[in-house]
Protein backbone atom coordinates (compact mmCIF):
# COMPACT_ATOMS: atom_id res chain seq x y z
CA UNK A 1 0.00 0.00 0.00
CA UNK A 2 1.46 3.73 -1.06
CA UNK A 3 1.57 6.23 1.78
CA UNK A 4 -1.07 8.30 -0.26
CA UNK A 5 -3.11 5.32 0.15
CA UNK A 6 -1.95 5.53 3.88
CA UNK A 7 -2.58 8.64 4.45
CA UNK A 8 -5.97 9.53 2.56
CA UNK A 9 -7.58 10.47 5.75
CA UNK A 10 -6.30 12.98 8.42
CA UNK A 11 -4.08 10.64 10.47
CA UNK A 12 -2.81 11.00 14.36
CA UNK A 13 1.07 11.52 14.28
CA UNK A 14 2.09 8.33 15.91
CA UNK A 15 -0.09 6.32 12.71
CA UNK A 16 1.80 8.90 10.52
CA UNK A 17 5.20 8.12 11.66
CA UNK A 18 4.18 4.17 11.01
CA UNK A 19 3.23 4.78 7.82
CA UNK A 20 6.20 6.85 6.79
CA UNK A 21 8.34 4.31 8.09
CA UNK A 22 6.70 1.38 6.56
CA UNK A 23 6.39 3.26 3.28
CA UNK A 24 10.38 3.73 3.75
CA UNK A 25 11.12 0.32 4.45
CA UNK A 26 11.62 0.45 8.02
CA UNK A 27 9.58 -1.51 9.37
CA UNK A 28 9.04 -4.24 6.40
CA UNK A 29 9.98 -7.23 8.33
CA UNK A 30 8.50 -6.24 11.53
CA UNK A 31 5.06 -6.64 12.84
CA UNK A 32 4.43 -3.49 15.19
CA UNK A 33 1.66 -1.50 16.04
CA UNK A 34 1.35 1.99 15.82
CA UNK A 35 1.92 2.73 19.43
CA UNK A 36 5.50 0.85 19.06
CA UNK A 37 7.04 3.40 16.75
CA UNK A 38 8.75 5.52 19.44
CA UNK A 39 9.52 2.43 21.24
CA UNK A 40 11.08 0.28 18.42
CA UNK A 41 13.14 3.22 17.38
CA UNK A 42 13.82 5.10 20.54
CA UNK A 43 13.61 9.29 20.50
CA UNK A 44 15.92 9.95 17.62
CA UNK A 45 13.93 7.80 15.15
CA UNK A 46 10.56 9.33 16.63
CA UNK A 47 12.15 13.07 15.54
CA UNK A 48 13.60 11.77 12.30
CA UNK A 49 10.03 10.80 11.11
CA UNK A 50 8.41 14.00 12.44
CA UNK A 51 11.51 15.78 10.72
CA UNK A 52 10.96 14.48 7.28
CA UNK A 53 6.87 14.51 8.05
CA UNK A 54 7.21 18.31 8.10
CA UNK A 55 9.41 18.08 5.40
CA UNK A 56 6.86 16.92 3.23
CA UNK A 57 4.77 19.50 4.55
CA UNK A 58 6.79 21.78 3.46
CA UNK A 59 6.83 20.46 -0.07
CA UNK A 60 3.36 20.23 -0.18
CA UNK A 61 2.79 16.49 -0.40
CA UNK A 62 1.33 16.49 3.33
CA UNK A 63 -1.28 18.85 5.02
CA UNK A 64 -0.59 18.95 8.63
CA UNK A 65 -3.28 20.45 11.60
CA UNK A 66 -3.05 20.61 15.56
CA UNK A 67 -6.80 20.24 15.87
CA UNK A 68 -8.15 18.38 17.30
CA UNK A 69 -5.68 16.57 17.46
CA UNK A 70 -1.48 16.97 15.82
CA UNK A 71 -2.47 15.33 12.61
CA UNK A 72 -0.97 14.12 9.03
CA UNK A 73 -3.19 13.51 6.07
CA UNK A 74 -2.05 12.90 2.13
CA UNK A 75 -2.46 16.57 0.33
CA UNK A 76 -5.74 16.25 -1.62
CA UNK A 77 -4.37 19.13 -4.33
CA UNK A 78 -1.92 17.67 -6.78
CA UNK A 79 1.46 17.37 -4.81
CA UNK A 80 4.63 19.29 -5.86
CA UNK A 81 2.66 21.27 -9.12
CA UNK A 82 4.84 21.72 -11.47
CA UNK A 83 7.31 19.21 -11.23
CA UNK A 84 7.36 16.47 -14.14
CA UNK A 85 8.82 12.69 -13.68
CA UNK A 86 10.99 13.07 -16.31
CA UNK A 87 14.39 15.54 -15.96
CA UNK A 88 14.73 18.14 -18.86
C-alpha cells in the first residue's frame, strides 16, 4: 500500500510516523503496532520521522493540523505542481 493510500484520511502523528516508516522500508519485516514506533526506534527515530513529516509539509505532499488533534493527512491538491517525472 502507497503512503497516499496511507494517508488519505487525516491521520494521528504516531499512525503517521508508522506509515512513513513502513512506506520507507523500516519496518518491512516487523510486525508493530502503531503505538511501538517511538519504542522500536527510541527518540531519535521518533524526531527523524516528524523531521521528514514536516518536510513533506513543506513540499506540499502532506497537510498537517493541531486540531483536534497533531495530525498528518495525504495533500488532496496535486502534490509538488509543477514538477514532471521526467528531468529536462
Amino acid at each position: 500500500m502507497a503512503l497516499a493510500d496511507d494517508l488519505a484520511e487525516w491521520t494521528d502523528v504516531d499512525s503517521a510516523q508508522y506509515d512513513l516508516g513502513r512506506a520507507l522500508g523500516l519496518f518491512s519485516d516487523r510486525d508493530i503496532s502503531t503505538g511501538q514506533v517511538g519504542v522500536l526506534g527510541g527518540q531519535p527515530a521518533r524526531s527523524g520521522a516528524l523531521r521528514h513529516a514536516a518536510a513533506l509539509v513543506r513540499a506540499g505532499v502532506l497537510d498537517y493540523r493541531e486540531e483536534p488533534d497533531y495530525q498528518f493527512r495525504w495533500r488532496t491538491a496535486e502534490p509538488l505542481e509543477g514538477l514532471t517525472a521526467e528531468p529536462d
